[in-house]
PDB file of N, CA and C in Angstrom:
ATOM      1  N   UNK A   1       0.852  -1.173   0.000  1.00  0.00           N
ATOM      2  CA  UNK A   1       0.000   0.000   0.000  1.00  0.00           C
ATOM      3  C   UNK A   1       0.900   1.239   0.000  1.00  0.00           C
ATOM      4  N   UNK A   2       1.192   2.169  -1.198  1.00  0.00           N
ATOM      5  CA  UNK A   2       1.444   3.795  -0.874  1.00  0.00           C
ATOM      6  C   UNK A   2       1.583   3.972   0.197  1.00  0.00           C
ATOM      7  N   UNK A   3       2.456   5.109   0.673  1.00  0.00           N
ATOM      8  CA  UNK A   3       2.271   5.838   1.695  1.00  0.00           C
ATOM      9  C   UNK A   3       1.480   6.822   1.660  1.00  0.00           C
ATOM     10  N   UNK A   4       0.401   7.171   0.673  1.00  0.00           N
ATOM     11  CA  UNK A   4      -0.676   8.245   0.648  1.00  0.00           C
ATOM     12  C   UNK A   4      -2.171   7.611   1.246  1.00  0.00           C
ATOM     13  N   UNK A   5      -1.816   6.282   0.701  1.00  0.00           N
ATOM     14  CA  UNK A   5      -3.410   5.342   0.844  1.00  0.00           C
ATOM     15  C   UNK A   5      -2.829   4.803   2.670  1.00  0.00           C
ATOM     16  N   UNK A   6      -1.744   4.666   3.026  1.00  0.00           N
ATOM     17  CA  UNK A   6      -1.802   4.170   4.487  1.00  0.00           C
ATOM     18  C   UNK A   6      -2.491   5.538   5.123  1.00  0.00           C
ATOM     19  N   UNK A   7      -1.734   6.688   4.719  1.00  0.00           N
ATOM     20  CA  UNK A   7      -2.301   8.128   5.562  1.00  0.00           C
ATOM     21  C   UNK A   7      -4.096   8.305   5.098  1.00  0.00           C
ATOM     22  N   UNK A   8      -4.193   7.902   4.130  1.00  0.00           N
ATOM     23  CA  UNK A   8      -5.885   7.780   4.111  1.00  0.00           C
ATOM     24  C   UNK A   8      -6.672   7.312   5.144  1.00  0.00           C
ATOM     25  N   UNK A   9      -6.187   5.722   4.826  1.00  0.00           N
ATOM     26  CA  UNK A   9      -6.627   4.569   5.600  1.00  0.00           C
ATOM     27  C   UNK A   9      -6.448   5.044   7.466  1.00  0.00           C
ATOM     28  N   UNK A  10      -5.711   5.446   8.047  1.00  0.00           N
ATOM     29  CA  UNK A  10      -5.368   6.063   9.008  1.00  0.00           C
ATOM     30  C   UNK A  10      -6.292   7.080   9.588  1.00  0.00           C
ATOM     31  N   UNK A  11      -5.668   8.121   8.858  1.00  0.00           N
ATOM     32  CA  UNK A  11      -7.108   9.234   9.102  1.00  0.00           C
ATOM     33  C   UNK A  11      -9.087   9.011   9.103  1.00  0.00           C
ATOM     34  N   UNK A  12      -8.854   7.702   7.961  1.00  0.00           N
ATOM     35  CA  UNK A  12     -10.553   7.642   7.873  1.00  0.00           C
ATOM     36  C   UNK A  12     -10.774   6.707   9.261  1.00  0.00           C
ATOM     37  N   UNK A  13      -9.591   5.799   9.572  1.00  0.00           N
ATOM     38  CA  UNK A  13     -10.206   5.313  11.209  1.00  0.00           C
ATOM     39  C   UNK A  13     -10.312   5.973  12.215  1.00  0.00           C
ATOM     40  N   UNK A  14      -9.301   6.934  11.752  1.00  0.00           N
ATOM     41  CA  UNK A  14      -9.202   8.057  13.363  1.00  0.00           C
ATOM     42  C   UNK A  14     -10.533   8.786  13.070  1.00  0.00           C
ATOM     43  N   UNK A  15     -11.093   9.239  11.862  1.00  0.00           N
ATOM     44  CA  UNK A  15     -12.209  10.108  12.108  1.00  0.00           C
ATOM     45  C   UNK A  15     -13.388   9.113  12.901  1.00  0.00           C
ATOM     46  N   UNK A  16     -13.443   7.400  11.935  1.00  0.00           N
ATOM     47  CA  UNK A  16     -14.652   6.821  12.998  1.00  0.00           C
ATOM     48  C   UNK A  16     -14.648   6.927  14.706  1.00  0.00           C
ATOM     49  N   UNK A  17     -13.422   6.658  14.952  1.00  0.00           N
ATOM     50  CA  UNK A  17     -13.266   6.480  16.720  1.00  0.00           C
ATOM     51  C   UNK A  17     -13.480   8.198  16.751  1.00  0.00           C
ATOM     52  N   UNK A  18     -13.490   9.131  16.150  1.00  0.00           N
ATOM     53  CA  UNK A  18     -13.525  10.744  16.913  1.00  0.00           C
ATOM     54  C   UNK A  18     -15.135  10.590  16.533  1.00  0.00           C
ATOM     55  N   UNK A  19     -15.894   9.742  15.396  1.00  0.00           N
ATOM     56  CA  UNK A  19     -17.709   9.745  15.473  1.00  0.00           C
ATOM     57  C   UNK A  19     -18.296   9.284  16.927  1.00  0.00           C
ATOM     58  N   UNK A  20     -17.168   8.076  17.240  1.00  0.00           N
ATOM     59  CA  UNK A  20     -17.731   7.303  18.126  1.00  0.00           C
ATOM     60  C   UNK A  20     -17.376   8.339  19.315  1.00  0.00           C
ATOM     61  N   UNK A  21     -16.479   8.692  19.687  1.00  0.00           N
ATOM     62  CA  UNK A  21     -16.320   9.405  20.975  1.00  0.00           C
ATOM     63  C   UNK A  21     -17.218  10.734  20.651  1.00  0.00           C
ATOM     64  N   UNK A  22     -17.881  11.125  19.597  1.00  0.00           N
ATOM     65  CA  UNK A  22     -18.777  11.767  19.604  1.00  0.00           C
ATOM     66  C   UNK A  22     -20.444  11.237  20.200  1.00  0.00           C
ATOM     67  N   UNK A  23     -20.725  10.240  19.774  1.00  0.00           N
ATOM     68  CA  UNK A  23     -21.602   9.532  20.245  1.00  0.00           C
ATOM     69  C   UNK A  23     -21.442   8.791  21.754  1.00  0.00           C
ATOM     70  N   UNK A  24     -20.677   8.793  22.529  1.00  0.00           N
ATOM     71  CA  UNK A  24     -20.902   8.519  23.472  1.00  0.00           C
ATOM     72  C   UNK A  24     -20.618   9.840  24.477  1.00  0.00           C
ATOM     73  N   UNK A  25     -20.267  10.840  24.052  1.00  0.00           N
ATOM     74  CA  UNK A  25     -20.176  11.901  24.227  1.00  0.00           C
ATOM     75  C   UNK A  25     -21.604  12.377  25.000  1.00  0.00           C
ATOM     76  N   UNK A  26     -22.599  11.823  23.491  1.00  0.00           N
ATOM     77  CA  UNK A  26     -23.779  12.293  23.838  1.00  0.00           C
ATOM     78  C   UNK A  26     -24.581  11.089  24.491  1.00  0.00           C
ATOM     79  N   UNK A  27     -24.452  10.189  24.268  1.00  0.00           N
ATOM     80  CA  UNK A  27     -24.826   9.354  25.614  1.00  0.00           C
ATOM     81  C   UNK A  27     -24.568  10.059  27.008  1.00  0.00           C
ATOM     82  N   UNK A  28     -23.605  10.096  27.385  1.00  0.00           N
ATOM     83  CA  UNK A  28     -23.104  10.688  28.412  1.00  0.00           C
ATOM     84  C   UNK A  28     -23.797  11.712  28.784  1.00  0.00           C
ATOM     85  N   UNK A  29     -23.992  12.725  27.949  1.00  0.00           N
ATOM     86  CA  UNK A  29     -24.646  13.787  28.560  1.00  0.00           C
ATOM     87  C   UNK A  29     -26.396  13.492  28.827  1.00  0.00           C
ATOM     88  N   UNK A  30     -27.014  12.532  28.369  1.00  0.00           N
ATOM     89  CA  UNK A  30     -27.843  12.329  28.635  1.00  0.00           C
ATOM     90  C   UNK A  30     -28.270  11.904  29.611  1.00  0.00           C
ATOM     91  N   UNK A  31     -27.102  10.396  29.985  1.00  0.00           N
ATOM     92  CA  UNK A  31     -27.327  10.432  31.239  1.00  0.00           C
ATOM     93  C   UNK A  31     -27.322  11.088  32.708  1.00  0.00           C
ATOM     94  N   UNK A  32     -26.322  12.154  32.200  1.00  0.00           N
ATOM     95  CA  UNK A  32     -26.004  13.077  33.109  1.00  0.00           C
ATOM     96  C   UNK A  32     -27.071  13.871  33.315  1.00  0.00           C
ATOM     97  N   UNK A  33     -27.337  14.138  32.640  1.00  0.00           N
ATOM     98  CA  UNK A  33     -28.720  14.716  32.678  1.00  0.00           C
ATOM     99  C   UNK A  33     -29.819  14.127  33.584  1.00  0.00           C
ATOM    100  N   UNK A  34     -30.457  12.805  33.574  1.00  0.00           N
ATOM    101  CA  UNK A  34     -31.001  12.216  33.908  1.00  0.00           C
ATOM    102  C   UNK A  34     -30.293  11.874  35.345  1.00  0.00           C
ATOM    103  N   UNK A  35     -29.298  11.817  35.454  1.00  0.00           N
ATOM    104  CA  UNK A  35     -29.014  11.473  37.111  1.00  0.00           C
ATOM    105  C   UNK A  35     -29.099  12.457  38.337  1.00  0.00           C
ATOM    106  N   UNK A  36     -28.875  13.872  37.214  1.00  0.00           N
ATOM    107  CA  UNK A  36     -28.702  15.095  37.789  1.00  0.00           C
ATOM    108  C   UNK A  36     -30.429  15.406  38.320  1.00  0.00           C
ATOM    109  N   UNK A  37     -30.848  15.186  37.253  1.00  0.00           N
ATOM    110  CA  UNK A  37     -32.656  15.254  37.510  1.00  0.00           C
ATOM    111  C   UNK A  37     -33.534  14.035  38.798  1.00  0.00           C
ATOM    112  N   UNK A  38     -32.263  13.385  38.506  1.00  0.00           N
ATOM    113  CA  UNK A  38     -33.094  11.949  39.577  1.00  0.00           C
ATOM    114  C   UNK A  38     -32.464  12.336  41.064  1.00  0.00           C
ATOM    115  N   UNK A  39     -31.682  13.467  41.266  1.00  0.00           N
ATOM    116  CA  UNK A  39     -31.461  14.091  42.390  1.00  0.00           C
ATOM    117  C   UNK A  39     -29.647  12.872  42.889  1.00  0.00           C
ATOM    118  N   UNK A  40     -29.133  12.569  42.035  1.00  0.00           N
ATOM    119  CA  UNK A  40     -27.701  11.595  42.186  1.00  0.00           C
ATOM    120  C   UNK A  40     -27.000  12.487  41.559  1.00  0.00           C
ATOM    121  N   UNK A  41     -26.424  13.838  42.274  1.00  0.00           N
ATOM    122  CA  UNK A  41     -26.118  14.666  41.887  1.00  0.00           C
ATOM    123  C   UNK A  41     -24.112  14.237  41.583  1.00  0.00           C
ATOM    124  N   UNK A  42     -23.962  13.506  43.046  1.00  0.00           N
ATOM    125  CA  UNK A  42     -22.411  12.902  43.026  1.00  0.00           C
ATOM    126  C   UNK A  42     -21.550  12.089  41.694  1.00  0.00           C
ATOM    127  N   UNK A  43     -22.927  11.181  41.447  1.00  0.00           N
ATOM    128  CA  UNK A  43     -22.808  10.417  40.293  1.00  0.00           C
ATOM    129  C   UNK A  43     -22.835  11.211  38.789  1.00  0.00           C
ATOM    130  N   UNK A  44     -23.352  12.330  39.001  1.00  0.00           N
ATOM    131  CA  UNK A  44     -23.598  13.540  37.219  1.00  0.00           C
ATOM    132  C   UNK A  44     -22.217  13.741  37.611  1.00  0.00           C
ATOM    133  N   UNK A  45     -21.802  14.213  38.527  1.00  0.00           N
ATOM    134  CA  UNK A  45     -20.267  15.064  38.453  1.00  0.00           C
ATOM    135  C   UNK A  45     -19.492  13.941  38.139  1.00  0.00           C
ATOM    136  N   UNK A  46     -19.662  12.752  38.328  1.00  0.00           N
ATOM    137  CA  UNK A  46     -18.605  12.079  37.611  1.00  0.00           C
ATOM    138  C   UNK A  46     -18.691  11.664  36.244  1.00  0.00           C
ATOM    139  N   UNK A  47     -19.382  11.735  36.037  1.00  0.00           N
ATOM    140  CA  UNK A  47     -19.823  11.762  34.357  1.00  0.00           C
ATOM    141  C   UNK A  47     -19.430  12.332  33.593  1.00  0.00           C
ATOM    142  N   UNK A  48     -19.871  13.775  34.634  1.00  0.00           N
ATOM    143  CA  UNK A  48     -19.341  15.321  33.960  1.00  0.00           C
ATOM    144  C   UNK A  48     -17.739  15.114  33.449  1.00  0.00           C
ATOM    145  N   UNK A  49     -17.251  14.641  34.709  1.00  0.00           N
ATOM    146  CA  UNK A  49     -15.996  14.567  34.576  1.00  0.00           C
ATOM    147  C   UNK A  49     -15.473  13.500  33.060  1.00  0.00           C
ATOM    148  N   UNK A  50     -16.124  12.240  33.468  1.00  0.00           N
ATOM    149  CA  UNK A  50     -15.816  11.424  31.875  1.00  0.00           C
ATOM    150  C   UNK A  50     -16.352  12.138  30.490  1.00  0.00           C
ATOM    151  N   UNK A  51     -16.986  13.315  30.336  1.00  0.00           N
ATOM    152  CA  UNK A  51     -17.521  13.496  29.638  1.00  0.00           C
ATOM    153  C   UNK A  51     -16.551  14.970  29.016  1.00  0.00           C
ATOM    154  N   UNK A  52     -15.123  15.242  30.056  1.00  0.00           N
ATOM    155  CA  UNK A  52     -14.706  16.070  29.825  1.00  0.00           C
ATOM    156  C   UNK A  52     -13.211  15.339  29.225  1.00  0.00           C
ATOM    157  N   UNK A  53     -13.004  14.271  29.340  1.00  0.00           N
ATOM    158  CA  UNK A  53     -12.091  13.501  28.908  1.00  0.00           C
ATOM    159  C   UNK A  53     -12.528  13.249  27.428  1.00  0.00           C
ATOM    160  N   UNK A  54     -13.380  12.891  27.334  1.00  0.00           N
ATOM    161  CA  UNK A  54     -13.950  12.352  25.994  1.00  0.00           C
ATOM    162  C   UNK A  54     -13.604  13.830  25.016  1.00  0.00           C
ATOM    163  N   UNK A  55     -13.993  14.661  25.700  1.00  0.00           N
ATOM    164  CA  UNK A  55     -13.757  16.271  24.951  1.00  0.00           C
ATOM    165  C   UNK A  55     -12.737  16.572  24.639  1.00  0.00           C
ATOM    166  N   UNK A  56     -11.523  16.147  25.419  1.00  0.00           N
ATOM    167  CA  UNK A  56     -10.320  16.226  25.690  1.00  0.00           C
ATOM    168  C   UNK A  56      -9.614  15.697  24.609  1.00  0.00           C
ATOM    169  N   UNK A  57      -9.602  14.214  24.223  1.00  0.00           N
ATOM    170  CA  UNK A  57      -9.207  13.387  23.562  1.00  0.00           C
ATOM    171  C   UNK A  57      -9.795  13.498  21.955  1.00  0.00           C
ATOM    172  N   UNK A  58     -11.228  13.725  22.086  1.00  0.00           N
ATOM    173  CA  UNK A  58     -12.084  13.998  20.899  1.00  0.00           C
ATOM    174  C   UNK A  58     -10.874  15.642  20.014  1.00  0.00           C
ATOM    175  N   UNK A  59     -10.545  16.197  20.893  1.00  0.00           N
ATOM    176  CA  UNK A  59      -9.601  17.031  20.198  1.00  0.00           C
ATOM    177  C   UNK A  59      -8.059  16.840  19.604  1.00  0.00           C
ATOM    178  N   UNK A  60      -7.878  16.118  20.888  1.00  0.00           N
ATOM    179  CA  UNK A  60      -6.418  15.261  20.323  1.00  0.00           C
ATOM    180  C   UNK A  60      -6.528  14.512  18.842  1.00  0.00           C
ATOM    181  N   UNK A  61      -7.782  13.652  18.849  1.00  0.00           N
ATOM    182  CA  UNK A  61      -7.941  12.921  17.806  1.00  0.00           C
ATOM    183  C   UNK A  61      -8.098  14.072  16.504  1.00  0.00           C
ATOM    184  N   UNK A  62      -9.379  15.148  17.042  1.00  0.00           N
ATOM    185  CA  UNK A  62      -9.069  15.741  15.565  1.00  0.00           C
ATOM    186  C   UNK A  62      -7.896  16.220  14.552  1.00  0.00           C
ATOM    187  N   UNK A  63      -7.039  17.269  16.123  1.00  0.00           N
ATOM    188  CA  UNK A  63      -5.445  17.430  15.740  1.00  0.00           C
ATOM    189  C   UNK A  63      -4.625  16.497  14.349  1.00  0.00           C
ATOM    190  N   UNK A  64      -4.638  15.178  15.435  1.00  0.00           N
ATOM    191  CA  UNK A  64      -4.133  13.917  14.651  1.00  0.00           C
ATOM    192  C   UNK A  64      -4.449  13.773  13.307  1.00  0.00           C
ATOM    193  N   UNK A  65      -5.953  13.555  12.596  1.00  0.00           N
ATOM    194  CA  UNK A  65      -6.547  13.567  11.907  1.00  0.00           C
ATOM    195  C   UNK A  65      -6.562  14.948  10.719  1.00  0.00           C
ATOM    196  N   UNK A  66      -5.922  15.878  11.335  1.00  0.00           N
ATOM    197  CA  UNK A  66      -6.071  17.073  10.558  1.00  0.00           C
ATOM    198  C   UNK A  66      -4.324  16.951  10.048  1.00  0.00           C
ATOM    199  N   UNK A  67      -3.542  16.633  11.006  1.00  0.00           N
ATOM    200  CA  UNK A  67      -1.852  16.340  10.917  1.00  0.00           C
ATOM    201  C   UNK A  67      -1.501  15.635   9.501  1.00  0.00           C
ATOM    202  N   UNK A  68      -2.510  14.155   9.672  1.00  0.00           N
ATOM    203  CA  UNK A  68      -2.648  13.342   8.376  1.00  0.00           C
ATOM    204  C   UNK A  68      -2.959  13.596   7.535  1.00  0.00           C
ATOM    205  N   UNK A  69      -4.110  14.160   7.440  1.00  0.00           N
ATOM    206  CA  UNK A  69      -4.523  14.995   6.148  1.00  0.00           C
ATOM    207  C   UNK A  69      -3.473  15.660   5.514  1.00  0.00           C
ATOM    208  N   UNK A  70      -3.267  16.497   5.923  1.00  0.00           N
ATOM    209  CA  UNK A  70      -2.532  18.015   5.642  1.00  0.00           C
ATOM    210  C   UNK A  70      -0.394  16.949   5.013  1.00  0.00           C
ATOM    211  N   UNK A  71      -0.494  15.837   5.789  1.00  0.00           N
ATOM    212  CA  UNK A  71       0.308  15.714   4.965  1.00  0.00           C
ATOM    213  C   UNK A  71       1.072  15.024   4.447  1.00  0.00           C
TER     214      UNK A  71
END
């Protein structure tokens, strides 16, 4: 395989895992939502917290993904 089609192949997986950490992203906040409302206020803040990692990383990945592209 090229070294243009590996940097393809690369980037198009890194974008699925940055869909997926998008989607559980929003899982997450849903539940947070819902725990926060069910008065398990201890349990939303930790969520909150996984839900700020996911944000965290969801950027790293784009970085990565934009790195490949570009070159």
């Amino acid at each position: 395989m090229p070294d243009n089609e590996a940097k393809i192949a690369t980037a198009d997986a890194l974008t699925l895992i940055l869909h997926n950490q998008h989607a559980l992203g929003a899982a997450i906040e849903e539940i947070t939502k819902w725990l926060s409302e069910s008065g398990v206020g201890s349990v939303a803040d930790n969520a909150m917290t996984a839900m700020e990692t996911l944000d965290t990383n969801a950027q790293a990945i784009t970085d990565a993904i934009l790195r490949i592209r570009q070159s």
